[in-house]
Protein backbone atom coordinates (compact mmCIF):
# COMPACT_ATOMS: atom_id res chain seq x y z
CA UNK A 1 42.32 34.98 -59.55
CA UNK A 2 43.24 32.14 -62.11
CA UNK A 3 41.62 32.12 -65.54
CA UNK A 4 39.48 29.18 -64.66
CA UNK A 5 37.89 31.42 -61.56
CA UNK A 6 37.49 33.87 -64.02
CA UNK A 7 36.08 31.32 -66.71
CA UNK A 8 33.58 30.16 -63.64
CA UNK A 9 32.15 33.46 -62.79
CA UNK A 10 31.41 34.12 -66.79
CA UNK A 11 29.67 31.13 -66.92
CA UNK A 12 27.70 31.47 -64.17
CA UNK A 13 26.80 35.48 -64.98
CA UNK A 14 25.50 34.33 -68.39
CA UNK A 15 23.44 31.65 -67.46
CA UNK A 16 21.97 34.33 -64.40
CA UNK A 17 21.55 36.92 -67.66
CA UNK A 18 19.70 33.69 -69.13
CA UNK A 19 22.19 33.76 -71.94
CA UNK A 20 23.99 30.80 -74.45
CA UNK A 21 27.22 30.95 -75.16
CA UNK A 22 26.06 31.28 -78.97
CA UNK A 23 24.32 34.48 -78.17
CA UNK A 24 26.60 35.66 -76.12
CA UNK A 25 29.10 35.12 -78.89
CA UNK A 26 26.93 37.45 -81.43
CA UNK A 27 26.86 39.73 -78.53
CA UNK A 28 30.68 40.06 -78.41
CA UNK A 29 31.33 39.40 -82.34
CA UNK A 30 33.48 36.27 -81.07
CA UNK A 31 32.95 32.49 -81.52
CA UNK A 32 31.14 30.21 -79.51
CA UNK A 33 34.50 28.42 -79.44
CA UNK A 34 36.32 31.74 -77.62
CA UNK A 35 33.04 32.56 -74.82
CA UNK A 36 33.85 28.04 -74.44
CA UNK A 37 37.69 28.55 -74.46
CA UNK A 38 37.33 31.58 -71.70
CA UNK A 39 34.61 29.84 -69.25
CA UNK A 40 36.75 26.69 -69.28
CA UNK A 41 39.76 28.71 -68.84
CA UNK A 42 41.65 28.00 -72.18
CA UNK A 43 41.99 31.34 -72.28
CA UNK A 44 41.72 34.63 -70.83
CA UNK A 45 39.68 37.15 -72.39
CA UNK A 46 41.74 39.98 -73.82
CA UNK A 47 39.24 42.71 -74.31
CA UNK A 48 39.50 46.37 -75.22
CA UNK A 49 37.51 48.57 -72.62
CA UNK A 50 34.82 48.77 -75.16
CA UNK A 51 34.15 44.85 -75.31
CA UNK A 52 34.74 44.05 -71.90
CA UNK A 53 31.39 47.15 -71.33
CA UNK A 54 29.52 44.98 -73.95
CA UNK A 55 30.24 41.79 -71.76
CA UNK A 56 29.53 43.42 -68.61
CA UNK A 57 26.19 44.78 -70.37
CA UNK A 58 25.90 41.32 -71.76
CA UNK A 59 25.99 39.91 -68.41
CA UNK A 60 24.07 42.37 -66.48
CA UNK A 61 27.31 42.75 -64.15
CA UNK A 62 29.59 45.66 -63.06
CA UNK A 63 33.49 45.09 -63.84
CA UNK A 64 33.94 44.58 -59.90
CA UNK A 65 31.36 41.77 -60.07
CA UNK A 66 33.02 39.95 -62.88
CA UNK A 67 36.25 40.61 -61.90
CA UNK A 68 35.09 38.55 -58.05
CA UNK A 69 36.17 41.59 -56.33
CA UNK A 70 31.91 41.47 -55.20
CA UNK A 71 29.60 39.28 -55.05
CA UNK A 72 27.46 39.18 -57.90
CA UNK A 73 23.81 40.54 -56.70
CA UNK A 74 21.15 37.78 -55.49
CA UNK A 75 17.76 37.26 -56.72
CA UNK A 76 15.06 37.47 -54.14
């Protein structure tokens, strides 16, 4: 998976958890300008176990969801 797949699947999580990046952001205690740099694929997230459970929290999203290896569950 390439950063900007990764980037992708953020972006679409947090808009599904009906989430800005700002809030997000105060969420993670990062900048808007990192959760923008990560869904664009700038960069890759480098998270200690801790964060990346807030994110996944944040998103409403297992690790295997964000990390593609499922689909991410469907609204009915």
């Amino acid at each position: 998976m390439t950063d900007t797949e990764l980037g992708q699947r953020m972006q679409k999580l947090r808009e599904n958890a009906g989430l800005t990046q700002r809030k997000l952001a105060e969420r993670l205690g990062v900048t808007v300008q990192t959760v923008s740099n990560w869904e664009t694929g700038y960069r890759e997230p480098r998270m200690n176990p801790s964060q990346t459970l807030k994110l996944c929290q944040s998103l409403n999203c297992s690790l295997a969801q964000l990390a593609g290896a499922i689909a991410p569950c469907q609204e009915d």
